[in-house]
PDB file of N, CA and C in Angstrom:
ATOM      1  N   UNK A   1       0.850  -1.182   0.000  1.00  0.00           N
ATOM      2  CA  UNK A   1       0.000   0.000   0.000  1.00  0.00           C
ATOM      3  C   UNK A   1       0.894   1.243   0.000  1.00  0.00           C
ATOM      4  N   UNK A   2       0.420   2.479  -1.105  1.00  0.00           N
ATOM      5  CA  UNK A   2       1.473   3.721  -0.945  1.00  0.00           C
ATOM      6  C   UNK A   2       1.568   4.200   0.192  1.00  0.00           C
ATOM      7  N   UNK A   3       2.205   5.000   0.764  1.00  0.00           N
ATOM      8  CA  UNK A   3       1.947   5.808   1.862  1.00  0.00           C
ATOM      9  C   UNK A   3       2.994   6.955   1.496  1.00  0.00           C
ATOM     10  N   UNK A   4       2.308   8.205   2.494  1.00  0.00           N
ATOM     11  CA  UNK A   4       2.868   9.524   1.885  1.00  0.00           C
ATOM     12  C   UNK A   4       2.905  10.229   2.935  1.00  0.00           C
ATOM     13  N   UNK A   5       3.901  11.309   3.054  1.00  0.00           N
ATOM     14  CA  UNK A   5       3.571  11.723   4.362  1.00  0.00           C
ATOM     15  C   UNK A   5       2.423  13.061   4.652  1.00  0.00           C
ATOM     16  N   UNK A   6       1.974  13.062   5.652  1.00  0.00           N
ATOM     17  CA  UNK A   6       1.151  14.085   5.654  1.00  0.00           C
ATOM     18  C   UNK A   6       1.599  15.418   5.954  1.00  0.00           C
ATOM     19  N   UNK A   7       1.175  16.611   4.861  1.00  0.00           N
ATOM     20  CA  UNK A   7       1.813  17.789   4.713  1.00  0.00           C
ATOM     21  C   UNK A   7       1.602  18.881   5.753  1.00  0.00           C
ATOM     22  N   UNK A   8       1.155  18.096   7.112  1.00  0.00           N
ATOM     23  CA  UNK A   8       0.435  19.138   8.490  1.00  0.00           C
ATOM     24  C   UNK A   8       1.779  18.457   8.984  1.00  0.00           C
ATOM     25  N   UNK A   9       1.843  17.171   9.792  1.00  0.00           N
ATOM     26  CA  UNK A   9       1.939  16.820  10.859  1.00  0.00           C
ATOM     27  C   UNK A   9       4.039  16.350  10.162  1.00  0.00           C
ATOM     28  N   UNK A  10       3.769  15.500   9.331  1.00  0.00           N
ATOM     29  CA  UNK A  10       4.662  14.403   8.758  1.00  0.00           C
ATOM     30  C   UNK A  10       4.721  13.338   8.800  1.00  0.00           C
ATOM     31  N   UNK A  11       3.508  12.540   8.926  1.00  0.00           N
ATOM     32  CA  UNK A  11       3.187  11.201   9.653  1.00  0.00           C
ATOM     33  C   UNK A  11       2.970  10.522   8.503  1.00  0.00           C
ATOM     34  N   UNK A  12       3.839   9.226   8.080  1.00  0.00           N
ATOM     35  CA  UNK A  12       3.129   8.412   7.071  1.00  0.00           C
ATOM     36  C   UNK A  12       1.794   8.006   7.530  1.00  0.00           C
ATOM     37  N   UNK A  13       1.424   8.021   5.990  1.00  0.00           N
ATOM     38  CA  UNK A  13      -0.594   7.826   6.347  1.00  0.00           C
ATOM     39  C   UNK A  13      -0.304   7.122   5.061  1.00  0.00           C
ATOM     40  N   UNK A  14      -1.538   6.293   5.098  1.00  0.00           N
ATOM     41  CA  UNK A  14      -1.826   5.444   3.779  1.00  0.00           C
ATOM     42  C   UNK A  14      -2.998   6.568   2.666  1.00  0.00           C
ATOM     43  N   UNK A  15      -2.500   6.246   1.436  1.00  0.00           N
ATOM     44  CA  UNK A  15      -2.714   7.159   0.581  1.00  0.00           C
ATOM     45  C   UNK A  15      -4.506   6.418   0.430  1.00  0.00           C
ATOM     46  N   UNK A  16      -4.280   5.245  -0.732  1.00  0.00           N
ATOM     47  CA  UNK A  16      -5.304   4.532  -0.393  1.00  0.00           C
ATOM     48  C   UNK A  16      -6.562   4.526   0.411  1.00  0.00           C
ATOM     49  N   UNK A  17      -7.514   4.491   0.314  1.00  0.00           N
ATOM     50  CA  UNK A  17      -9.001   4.285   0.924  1.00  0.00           C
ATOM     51  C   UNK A  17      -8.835   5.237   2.780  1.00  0.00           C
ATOM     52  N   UNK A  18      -7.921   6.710   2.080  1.00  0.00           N
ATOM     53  CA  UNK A  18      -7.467   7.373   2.875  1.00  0.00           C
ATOM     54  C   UNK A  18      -9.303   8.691   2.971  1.00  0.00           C
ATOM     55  N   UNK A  19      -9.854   8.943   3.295  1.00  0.00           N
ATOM     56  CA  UNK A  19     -10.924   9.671   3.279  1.00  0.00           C
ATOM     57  C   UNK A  19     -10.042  11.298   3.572  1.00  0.00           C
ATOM     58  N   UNK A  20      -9.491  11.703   4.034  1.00  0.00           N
ATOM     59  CA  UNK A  20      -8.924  12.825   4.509  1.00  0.00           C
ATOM     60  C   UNK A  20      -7.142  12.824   3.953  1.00  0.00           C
ATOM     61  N   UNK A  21      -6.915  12.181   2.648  1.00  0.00           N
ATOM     62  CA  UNK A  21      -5.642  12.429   2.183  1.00  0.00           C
ATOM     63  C   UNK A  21      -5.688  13.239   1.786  1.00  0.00           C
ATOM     64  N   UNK A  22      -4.582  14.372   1.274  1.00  0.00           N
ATOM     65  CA  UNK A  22      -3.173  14.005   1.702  1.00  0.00           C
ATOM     66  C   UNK A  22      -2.921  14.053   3.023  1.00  0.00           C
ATOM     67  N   UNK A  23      -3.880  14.351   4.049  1.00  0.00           N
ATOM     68  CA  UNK A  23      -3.694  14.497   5.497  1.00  0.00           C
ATOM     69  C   UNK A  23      -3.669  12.909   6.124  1.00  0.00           C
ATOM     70  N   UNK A  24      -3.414  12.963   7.268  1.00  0.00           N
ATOM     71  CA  UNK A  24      -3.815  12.033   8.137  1.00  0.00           C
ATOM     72  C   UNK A  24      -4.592  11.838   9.200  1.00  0.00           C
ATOM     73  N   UNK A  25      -5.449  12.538   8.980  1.00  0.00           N
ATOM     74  CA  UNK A  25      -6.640  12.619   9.755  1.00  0.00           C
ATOM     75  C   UNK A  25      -7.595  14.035   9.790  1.00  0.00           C
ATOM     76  N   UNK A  26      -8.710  13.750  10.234  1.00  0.00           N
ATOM     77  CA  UNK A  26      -9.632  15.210   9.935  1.00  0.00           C
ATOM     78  C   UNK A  26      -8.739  16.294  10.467  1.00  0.00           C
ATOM     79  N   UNK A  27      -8.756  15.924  12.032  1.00  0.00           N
ATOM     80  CA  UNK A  27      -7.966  17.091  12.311  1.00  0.00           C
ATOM     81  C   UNK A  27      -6.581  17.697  11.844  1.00  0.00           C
ATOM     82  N   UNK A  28      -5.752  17.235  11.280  1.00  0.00           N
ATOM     83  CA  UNK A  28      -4.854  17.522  10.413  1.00  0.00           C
ATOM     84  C   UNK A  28      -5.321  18.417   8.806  1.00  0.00           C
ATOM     85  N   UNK A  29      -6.496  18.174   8.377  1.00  0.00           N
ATOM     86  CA  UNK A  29      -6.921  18.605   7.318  1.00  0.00           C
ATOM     87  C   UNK A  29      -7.743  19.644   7.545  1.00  0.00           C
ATOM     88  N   UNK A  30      -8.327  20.190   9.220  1.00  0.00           N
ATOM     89  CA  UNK A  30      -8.793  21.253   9.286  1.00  0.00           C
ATOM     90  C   UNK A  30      -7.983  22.120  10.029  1.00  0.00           C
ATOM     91  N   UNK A  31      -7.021  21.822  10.546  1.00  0.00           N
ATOM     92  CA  UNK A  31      -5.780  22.848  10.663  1.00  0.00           C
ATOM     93  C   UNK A  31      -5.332  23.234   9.481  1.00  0.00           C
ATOM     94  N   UNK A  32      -4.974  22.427   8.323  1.00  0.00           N
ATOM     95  CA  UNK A  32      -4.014  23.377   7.349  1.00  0.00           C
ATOM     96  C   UNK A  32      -5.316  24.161   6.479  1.00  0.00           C
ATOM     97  N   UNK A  33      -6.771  23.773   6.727  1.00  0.00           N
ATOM     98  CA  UNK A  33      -7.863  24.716   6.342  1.00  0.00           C
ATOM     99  C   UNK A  33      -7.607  25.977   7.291  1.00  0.00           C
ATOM    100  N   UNK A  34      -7.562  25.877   8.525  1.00  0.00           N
ATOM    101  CA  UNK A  34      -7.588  26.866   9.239  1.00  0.00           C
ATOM    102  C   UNK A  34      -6.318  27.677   9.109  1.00  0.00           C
ATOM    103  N   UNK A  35      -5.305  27.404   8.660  1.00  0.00           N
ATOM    104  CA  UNK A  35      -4.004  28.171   8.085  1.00  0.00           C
ATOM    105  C   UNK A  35      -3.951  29.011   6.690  1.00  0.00           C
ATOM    106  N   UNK A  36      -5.256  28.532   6.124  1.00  0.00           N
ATOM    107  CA  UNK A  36      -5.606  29.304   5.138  1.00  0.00           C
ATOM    108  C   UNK A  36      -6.363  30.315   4.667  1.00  0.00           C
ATOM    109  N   UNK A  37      -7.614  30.060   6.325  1.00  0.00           N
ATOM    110  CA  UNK A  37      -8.487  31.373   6.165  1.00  0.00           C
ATOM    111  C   UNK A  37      -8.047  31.815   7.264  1.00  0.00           C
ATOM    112  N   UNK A  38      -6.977  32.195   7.886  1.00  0.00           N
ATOM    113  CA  UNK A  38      -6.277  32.782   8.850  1.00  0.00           C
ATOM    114  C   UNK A  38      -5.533  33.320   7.708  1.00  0.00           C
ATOM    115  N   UNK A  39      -5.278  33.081   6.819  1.00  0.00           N
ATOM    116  CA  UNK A  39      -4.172  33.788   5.948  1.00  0.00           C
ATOM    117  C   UNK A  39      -2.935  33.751   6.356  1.00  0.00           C
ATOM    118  N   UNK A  40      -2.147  32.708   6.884  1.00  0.00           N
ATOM    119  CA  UNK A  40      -0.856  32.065   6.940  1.00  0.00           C
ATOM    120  C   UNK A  40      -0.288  31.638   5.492  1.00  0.00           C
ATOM    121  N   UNK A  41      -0.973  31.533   4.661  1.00  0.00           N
ATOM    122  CA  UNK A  41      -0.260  30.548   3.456  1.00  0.00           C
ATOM    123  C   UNK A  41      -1.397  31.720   2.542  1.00  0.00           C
ATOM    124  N   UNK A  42      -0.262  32.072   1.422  1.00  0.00           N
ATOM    125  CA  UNK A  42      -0.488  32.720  -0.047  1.00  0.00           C
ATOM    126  C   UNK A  42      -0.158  32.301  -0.732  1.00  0.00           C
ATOM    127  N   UNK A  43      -0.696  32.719  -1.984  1.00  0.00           N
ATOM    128  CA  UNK A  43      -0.481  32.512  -3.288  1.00  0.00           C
ATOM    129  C   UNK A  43      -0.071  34.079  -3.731  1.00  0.00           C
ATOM    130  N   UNK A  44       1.427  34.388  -4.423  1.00  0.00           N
ATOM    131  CA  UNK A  44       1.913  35.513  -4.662  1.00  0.00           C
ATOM    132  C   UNK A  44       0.961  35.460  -6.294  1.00  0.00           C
ATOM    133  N   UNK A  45       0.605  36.619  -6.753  1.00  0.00           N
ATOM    134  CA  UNK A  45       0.194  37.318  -7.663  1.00  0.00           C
ATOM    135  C   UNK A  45       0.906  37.703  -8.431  1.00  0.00           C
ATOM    136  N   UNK A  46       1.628  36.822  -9.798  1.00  0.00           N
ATOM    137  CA  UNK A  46       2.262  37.624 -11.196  1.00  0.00           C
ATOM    138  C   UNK A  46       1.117  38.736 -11.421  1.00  0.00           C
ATOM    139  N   UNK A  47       1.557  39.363 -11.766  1.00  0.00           N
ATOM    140  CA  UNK A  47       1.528  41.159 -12.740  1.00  0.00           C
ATOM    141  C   UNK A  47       1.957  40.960 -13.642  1.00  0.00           C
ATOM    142  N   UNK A  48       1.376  40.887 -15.053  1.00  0.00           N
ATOM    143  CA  UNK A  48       2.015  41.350 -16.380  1.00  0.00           C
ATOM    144  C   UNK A  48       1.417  42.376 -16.973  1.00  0.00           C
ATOM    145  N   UNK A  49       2.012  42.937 -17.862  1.00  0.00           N
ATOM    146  CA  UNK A  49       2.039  44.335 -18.319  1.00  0.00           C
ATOM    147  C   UNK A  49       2.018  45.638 -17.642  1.00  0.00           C
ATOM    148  N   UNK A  50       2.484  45.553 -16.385  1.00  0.00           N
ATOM    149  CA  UNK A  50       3.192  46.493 -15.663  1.00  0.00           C
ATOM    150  C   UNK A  50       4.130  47.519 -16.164  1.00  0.00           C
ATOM    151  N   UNK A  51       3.375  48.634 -16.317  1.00  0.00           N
ATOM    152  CA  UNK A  51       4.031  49.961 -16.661  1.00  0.00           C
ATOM    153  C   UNK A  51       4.967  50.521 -16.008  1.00  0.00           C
ATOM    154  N   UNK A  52       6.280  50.957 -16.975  1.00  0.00           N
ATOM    155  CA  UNK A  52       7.581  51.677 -15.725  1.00  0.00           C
ATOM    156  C   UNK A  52       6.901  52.682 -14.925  1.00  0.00           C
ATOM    157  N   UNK A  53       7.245  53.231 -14.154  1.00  0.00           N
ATOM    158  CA  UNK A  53       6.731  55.151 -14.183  1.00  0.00           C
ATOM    159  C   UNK A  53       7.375  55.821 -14.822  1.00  0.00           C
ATOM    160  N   UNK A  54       6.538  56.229 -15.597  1.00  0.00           N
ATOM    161  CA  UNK A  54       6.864  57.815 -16.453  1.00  0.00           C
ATOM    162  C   UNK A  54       6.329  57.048 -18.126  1.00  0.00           C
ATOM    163  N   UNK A  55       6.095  55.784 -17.857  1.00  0.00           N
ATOM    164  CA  UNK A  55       6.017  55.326 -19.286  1.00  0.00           C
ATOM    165  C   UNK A  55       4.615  55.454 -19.934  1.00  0.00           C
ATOM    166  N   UNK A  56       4.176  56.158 -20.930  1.00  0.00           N
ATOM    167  CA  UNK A  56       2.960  56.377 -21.116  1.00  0.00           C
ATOM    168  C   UNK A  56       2.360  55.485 -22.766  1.00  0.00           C
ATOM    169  N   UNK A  57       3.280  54.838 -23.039  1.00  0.00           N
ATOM    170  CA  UNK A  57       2.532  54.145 -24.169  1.00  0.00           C
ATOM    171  C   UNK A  57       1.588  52.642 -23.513  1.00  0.00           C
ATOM    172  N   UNK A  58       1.167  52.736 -24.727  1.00  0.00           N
ATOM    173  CA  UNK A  58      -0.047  51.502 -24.408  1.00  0.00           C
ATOM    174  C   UNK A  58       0.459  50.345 -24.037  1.00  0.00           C
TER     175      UNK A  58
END
């Protein structure tokens, strides 16, 4: 059976007929939820077509 570790704790967990993978357990999977609407963990924002200053063409 695979096993992987879980990306909260580090605990091998079985991947397989795992209900709460990649975690290892609920509570492991509603902590790293709760790290996310706490806003601990981002996603940085590319910008393209970002104008120098002073640059006025299209």
């Amino acid at each position: 059976m695979k096993k992987v570790k879980c990306p909260n704790c580090g605990k091998l967990t079985n991947w397989e007929n795992n209900p709460f993978r990649p975690f290892c357990s609920e509570r492991c999977k509603l902590a790293d939820l709760s790290k996310w609407l706490n806003e601990e963990y981002s996603i940085e924002e590319e910008i393209f077509g970002s104008q120098e200053e002073g640059d006025t063409s299209p």
